[in-house]
N, C-alpha and C. Protein backbone atom coordinates (compact mmCIF):
# COMPACT_ATOMS: atom_id res chain seq x y z
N UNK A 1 0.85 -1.19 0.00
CA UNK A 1 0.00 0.00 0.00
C UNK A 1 0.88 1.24 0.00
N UNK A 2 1.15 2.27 -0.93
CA UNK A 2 1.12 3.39 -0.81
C UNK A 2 0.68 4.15 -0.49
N UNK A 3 1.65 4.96 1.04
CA UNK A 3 1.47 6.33 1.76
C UNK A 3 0.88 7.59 0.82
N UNK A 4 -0.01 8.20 1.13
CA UNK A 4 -0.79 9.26 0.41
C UNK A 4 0.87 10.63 0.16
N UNK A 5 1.83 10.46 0.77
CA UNK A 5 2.88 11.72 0.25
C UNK A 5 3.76 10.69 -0.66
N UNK A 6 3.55 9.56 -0.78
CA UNK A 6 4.76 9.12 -1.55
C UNK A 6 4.12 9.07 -3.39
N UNK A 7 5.38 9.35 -4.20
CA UNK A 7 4.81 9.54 -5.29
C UNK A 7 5.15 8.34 -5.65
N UNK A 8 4.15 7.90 -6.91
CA UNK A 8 4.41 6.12 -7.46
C UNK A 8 5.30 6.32 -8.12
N UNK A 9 5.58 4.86 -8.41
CA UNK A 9 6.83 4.52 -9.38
C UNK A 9 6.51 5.04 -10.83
N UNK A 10 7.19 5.56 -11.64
CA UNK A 10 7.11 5.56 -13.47
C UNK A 10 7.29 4.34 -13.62
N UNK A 11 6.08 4.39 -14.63
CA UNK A 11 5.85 3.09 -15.29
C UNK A 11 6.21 3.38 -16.74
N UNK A 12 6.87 2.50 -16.90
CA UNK A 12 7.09 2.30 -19.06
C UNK A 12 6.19 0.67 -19.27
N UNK A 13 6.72 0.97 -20.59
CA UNK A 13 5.88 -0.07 -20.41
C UNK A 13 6.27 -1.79 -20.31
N UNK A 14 7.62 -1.87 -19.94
CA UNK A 14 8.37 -2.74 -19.24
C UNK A 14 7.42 -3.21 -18.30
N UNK A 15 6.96 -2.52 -17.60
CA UNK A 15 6.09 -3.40 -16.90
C UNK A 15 4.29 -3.65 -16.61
N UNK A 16 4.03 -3.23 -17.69
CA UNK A 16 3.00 -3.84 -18.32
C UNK A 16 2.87 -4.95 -19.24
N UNK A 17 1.34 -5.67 -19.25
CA UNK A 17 1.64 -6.55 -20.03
C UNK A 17 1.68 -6.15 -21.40
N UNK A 18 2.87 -7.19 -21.99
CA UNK A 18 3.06 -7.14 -23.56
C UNK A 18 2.23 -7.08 -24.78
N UNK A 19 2.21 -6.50 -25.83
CA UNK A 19 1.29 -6.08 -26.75
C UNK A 19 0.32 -5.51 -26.47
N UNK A 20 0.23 -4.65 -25.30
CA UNK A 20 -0.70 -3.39 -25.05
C UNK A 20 -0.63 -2.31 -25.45
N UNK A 21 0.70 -2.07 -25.20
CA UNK A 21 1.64 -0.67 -25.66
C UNK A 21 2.86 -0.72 -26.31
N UNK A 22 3.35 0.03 -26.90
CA UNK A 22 4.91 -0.50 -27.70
C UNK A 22 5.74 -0.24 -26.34
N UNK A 23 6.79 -0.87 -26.69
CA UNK A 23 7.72 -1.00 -25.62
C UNK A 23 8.95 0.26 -25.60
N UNK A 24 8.73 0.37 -24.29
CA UNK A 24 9.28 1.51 -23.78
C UNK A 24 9.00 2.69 -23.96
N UNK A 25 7.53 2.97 -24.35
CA UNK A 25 6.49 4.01 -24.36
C UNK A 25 6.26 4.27 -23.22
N UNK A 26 6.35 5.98 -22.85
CA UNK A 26 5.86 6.11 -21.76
C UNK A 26 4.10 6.24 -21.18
N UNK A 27 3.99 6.07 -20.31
CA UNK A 27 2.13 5.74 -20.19
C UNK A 27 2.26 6.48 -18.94
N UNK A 28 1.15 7.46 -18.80
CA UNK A 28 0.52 8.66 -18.23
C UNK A 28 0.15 8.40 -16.79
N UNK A 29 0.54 8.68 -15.21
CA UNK A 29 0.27 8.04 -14.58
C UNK A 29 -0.57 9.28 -13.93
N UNK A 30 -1.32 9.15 -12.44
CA UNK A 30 -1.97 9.48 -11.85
C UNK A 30 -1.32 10.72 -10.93
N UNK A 31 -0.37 10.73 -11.04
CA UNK A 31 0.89 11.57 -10.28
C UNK A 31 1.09 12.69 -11.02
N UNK A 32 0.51 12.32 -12.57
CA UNK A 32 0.87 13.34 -14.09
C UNK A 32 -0.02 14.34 -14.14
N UNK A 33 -1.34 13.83 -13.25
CA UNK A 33 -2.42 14.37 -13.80
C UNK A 33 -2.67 15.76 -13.38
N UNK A 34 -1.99 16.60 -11.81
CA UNK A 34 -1.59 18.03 -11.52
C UNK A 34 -1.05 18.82 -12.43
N UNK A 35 0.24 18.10 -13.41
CA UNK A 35 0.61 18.63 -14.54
C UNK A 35 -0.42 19.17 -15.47
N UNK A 36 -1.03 17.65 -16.38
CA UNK A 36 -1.82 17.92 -17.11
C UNK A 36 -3.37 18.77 -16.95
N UNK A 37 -3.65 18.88 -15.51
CA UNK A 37 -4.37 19.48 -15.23
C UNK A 37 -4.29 20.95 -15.41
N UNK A 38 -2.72 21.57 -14.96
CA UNK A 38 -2.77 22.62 -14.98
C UNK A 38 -2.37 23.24 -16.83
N UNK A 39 -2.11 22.10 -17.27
CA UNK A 39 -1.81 22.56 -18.82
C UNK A 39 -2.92 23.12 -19.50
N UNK A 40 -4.05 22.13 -19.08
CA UNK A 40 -5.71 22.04 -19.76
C UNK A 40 -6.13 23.64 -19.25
N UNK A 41 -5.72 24.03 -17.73
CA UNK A 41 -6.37 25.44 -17.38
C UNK A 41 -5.46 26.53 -18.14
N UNK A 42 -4.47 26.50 -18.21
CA UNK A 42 -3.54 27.23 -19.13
C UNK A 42 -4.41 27.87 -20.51
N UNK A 43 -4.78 26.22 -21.21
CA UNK A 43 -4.68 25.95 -22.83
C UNK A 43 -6.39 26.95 -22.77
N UNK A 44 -6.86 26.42 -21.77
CA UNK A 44 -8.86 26.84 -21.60
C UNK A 44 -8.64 28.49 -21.23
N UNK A 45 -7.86 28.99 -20.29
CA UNK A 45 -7.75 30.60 -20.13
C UNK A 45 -7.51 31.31 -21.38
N UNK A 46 -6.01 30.60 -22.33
CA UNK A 46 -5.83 31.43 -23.57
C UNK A 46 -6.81 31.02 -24.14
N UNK A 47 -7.70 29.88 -24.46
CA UNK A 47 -8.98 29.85 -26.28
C UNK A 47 -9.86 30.80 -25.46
N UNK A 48 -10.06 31.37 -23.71
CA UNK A 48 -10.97 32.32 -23.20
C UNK A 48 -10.51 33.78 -23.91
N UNK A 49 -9.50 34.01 -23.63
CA UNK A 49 -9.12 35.45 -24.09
C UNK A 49 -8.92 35.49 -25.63
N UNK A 50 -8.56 34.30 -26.80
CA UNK A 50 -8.45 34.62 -28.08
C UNK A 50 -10.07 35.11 -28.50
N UNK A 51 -11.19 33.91 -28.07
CA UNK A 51 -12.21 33.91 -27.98
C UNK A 51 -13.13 35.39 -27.58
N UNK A 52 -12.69 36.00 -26.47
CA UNK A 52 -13.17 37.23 -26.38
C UNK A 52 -12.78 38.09 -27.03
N UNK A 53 -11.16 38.52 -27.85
CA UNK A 53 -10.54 39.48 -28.47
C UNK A 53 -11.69 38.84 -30.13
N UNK A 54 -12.04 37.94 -30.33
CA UNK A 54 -12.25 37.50 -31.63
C UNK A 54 -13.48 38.00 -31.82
N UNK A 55 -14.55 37.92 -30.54
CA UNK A 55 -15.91 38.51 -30.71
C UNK A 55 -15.81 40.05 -30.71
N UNK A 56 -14.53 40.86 -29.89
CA UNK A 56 -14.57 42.22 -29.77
C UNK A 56 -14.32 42.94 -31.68
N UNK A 57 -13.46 41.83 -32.17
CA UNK A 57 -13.39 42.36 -33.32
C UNK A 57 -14.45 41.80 -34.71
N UNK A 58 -15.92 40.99 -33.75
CA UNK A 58 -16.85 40.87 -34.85
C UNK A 58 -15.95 39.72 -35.39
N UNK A 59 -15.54 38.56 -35.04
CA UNK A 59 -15.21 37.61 -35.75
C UNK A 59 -15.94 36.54 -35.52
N UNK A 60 -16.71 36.08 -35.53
CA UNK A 60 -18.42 35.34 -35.17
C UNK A 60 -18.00 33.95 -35.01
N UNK A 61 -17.88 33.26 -36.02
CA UNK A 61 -17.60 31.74 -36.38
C UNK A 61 -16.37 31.87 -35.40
N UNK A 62 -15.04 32.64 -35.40
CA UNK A 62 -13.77 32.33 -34.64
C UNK A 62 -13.84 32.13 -33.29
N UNK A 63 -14.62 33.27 -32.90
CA UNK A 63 -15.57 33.23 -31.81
C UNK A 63 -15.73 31.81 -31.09
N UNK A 64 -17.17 31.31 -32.00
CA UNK A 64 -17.74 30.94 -31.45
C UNK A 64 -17.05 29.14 -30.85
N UNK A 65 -15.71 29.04 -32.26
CA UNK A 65 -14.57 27.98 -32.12
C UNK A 65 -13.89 28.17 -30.88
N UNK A 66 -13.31 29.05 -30.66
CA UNK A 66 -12.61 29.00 -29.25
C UNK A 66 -13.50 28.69 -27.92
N UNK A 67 -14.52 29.54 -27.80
CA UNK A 67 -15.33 29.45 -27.41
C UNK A 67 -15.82 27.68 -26.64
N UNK A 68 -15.88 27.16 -27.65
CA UNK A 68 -16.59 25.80 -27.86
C UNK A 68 -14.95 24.93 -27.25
N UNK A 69 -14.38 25.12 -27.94
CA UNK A 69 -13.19 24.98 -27.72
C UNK A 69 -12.53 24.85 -25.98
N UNK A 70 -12.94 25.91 -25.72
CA UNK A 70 -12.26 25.96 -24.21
C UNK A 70 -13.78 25.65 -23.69
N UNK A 71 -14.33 25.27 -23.54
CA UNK A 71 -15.38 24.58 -23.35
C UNK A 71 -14.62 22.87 -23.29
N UNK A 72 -14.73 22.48 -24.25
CA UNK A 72 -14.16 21.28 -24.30
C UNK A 72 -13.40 21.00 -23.70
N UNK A 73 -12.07 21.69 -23.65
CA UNK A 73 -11.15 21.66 -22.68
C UNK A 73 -11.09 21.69 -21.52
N UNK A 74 -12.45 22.41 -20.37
CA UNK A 74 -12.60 22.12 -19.69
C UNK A 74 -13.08 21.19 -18.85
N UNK A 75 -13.98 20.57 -19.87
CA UNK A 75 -15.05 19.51 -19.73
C UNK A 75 -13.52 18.28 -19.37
N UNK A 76 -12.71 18.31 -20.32
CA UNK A 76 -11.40 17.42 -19.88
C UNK A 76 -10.99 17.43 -19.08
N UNK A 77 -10.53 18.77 -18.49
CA UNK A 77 -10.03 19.39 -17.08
C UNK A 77 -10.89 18.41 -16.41
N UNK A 78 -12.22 18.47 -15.77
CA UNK A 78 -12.96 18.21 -14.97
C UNK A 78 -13.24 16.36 -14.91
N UNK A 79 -12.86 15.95 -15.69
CA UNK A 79 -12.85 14.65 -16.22
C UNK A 79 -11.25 14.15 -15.19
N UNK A 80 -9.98 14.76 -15.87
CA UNK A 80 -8.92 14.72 -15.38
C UNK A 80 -9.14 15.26 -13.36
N UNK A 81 -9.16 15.87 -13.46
CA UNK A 81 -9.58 16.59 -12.17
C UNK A 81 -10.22 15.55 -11.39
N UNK A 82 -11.12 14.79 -11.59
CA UNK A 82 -11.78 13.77 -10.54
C UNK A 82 -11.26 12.49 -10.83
N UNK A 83 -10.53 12.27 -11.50
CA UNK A 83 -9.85 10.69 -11.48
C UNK A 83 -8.56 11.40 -10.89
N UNK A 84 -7.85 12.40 -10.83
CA UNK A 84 -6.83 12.44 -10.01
C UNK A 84 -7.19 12.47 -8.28
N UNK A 85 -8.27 13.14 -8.20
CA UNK A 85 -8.81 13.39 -6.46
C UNK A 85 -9.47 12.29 -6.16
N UNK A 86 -9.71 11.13 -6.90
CA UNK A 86 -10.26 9.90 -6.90
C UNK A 86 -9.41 8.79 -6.67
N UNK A 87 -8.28 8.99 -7.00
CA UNK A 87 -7.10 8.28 -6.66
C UNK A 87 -6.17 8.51 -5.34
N UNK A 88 -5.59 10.07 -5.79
CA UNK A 88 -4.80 10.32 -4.69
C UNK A 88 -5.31 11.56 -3.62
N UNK A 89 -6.47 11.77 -3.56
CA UNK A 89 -7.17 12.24 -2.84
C UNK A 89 -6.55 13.88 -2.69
N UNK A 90 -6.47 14.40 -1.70
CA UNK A 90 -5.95 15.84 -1.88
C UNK A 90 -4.50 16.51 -1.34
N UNK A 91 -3.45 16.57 -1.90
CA UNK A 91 -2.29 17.54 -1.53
C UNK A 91 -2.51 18.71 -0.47
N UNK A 92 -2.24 18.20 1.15
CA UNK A 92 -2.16 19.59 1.55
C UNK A 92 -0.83 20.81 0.80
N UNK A 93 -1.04 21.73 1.89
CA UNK A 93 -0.31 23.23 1.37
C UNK A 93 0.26 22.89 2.75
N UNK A 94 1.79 22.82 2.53
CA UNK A 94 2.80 22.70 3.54
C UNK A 94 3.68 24.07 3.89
N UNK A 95 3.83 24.79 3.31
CA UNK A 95 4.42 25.89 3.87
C UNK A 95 3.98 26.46 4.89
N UNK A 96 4.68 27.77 5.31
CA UNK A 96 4.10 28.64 6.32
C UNK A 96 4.03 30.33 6.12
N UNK A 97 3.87 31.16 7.07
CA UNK A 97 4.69 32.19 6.82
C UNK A 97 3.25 33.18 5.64
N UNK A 98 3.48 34.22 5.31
CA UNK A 98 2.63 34.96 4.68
C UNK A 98 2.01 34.08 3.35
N UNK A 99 2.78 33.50 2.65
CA UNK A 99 2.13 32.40 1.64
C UNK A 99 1.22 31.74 1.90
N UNK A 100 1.04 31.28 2.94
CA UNK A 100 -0.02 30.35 3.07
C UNK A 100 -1.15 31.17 3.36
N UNK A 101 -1.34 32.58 4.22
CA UNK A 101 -3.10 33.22 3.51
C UNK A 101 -3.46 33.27 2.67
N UNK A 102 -2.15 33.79 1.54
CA UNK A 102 -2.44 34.22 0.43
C UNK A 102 -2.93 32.65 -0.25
N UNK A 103 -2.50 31.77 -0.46
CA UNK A 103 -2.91 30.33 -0.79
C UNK A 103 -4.45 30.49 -1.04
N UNK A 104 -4.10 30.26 0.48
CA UNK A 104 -5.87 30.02 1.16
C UNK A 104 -7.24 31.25 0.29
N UNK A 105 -6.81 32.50 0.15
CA UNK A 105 -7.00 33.08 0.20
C UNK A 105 -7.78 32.60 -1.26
N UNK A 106 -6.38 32.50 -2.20
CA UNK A 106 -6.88 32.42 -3.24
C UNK A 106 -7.51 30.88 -3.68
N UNK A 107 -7.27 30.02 -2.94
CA UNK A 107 -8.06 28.61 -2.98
C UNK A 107 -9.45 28.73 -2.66
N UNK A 108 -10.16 29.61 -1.91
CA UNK A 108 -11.43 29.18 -1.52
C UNK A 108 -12.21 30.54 -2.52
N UNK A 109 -11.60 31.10 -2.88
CA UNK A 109 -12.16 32.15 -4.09
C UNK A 109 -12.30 31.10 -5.17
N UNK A 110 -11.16 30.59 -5.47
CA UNK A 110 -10.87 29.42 -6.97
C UNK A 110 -12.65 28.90 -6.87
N UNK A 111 -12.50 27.76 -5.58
CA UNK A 111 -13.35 26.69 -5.27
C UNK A 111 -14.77 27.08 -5.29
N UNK A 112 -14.78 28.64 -4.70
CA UNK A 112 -16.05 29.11 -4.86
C UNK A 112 -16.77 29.27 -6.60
N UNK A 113 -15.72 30.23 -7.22
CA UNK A 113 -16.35 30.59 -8.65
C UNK A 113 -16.11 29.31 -9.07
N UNK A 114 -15.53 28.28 -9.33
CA UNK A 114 -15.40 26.78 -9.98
C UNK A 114 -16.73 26.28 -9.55
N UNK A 115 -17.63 26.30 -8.63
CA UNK A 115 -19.01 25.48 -8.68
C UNK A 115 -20.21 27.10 -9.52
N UNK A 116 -19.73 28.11 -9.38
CA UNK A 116 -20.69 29.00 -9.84
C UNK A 116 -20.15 28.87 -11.71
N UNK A 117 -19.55 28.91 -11.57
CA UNK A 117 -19.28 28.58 -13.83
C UNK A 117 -19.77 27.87 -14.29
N UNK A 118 -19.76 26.87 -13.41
CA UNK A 118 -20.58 25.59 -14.52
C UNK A 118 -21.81 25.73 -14.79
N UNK A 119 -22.58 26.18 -13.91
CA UNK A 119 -24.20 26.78 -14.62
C UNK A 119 -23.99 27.81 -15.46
N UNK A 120 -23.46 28.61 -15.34
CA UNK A 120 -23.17 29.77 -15.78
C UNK A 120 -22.58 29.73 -17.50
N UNK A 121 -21.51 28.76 -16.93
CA UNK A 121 -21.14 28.68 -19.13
C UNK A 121 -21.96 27.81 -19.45
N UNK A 122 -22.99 26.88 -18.98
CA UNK A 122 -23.37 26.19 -19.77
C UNK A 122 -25.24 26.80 -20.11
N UNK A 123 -25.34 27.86 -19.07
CA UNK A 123 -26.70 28.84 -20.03
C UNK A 123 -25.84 30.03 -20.79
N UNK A 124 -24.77 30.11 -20.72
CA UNK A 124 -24.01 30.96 -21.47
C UNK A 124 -23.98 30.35 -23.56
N UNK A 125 -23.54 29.18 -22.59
CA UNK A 125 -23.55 28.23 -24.32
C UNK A 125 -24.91 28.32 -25.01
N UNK A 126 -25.79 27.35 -23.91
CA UNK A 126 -27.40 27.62 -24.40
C UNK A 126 -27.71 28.44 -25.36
N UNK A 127 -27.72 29.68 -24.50
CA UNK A 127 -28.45 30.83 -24.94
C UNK A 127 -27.34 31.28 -26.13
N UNK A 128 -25.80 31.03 -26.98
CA UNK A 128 -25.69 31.30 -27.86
C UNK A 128 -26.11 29.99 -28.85
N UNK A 129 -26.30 29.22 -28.57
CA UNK A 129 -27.03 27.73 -29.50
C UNK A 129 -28.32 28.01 -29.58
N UNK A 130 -29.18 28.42 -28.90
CA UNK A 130 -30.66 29.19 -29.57
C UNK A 130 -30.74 30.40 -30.15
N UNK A 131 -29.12 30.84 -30.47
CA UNK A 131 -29.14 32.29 -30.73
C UNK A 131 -30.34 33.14 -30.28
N UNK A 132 -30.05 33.12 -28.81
CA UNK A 132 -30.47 34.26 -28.14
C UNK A 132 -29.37 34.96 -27.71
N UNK A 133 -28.70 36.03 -28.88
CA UNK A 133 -27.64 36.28 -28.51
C UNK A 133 -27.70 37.79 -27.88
N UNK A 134 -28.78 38.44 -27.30
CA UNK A 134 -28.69 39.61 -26.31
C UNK A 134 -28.86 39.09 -25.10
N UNK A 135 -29.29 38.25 -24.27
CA UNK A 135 -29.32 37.40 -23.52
C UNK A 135 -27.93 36.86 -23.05
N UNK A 136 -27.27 36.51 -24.05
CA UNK A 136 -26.11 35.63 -24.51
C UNK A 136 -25.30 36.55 -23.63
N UNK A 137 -24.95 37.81 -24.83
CA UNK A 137 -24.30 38.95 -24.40
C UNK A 137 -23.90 39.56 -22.79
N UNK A 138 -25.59 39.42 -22.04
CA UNK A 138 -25.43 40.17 -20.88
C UNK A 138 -24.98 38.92 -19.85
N UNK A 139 -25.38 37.69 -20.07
CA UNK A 139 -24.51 36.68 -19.47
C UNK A 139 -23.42 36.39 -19.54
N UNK A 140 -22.70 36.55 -20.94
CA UNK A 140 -21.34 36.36 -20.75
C UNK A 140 -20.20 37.54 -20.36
N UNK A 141 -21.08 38.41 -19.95
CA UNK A 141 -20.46 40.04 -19.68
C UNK A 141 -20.00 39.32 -17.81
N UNK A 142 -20.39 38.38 -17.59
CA UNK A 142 -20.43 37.59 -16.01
C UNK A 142 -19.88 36.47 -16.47
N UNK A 143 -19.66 35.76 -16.79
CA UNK A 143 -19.50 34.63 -17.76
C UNK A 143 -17.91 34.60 -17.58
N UNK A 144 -17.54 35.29 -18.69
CA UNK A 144 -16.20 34.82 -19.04
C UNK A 144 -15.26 35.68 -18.12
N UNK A 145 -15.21 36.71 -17.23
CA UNK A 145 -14.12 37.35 -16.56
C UNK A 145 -14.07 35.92 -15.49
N UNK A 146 -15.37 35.15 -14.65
CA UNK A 146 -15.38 34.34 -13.68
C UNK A 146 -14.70 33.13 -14.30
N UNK A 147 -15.00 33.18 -15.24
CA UNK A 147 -14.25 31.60 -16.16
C UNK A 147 -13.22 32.23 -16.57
N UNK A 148 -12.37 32.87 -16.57
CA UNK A 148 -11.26 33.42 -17.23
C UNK A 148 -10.51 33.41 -15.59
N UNK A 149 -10.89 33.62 -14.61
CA UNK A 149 -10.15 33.59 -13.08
C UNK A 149 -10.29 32.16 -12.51
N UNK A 150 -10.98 31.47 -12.75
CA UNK A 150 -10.68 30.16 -12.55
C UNK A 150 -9.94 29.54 -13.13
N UNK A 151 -10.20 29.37 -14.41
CA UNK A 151 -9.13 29.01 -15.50
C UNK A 151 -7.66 29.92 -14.46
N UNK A 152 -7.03 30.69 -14.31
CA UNK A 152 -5.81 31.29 -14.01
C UNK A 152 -5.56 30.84 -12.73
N UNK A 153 -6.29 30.97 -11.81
CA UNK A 153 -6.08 30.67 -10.12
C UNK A 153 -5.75 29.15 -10.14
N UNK A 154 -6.38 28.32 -11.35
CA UNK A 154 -6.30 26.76 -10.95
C UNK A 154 -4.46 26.30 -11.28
N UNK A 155 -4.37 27.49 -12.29
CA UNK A 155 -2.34 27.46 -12.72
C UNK A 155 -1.74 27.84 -11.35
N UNK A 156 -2.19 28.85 -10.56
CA UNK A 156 -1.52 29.47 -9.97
C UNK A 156 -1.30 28.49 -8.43
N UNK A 157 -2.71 28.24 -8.43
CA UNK A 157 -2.59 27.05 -7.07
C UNK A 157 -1.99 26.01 -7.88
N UNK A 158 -2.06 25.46 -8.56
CA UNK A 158 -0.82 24.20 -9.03
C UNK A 158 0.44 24.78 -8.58
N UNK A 159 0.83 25.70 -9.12
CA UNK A 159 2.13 26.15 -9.06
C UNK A 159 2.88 26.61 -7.58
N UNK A 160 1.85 26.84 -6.67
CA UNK A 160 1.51 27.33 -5.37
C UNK A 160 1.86 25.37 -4.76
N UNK A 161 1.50 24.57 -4.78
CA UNK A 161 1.43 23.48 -4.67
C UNK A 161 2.42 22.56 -4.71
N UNK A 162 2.85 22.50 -6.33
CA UNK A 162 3.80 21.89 -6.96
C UNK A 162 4.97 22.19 -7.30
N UNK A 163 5.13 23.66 -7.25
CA UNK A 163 6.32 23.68 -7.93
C UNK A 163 7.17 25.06 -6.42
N UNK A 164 7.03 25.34 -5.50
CA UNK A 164 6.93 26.42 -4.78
C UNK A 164 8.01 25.36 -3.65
């Protein structure tokens, strides 16, 4: 049994069984998934901001790709996101000292707008898929700054976490 601070072994695929994977491919483990997690909030903040510069300049269809786009990407995030907290349950914040309010500070802001977005982009989407797009408009005027700070805070607490 593995201790919840110890990180697992890398696996290749040496030790898996044979003809699953080519050999000596690396395969994605559960330890990866903070990484890839914070890549997905990265990749979902920039298609947020190309996405908004694209509608400011009346670019409709480009728009509405990024848009959809970091949509998707999040939907991954959140996919990734619960098979990692499903496995290895949750990383405290070990430091001390003025960092850790600020952490906190900004963790329970994250945690808060992260359950308010998800209704939120998804009558955001709605209402541009029935093109009800004045509707659309005054929702995503709320919409995307709250999804644009989650998307960023979720890099920043990784990095706060993992790499600090």
């Amino acid at each position: 049994m593995r201790l919840e601070h110890e990180e697992p072994k890398r696996r290749t695929t040496d030790t898996y069984p044979q003809g699953k994977i080519k050999k000596g491919e690396n395969v994605i483990e559960i330890s990866d998934l903070p990484t890839v997690n914070a890549t997905l909030n990265t990749i979902s903040g920039v298609l947020l901001t190309i996405g908004y510069v694209q509608i400011r300049q009346r670019k409709i269809t480009a728009h509405k790709n990024c848009m959809l786009a970091a949509f998707g990407v999040s939907v991954l995030f959140l996919v990734c996101y619960v098979i990692y907290h499903y496995h290895a349950g949750s990383k405290p914040f070990t430091k001390h000292g003025w960092i850790r309010p600020v952490y906190f500070t900004i963790l329970i802001s994250h945690i808060i707008l992260a359950f308010v977005i998800v209704p939120l982009a998804l009558r955001t989407l709605y209402l541009a898929w029935r093109e009800r797009f004045e509707k659309h408009r005054r929702i995503a005027k709320i919409t995307f700054p709250i999804w644009l700070y989650v998307s960023i805070t979720g890099v920043i607490i990784y990095l706060m976490l993992y790499q600090l």
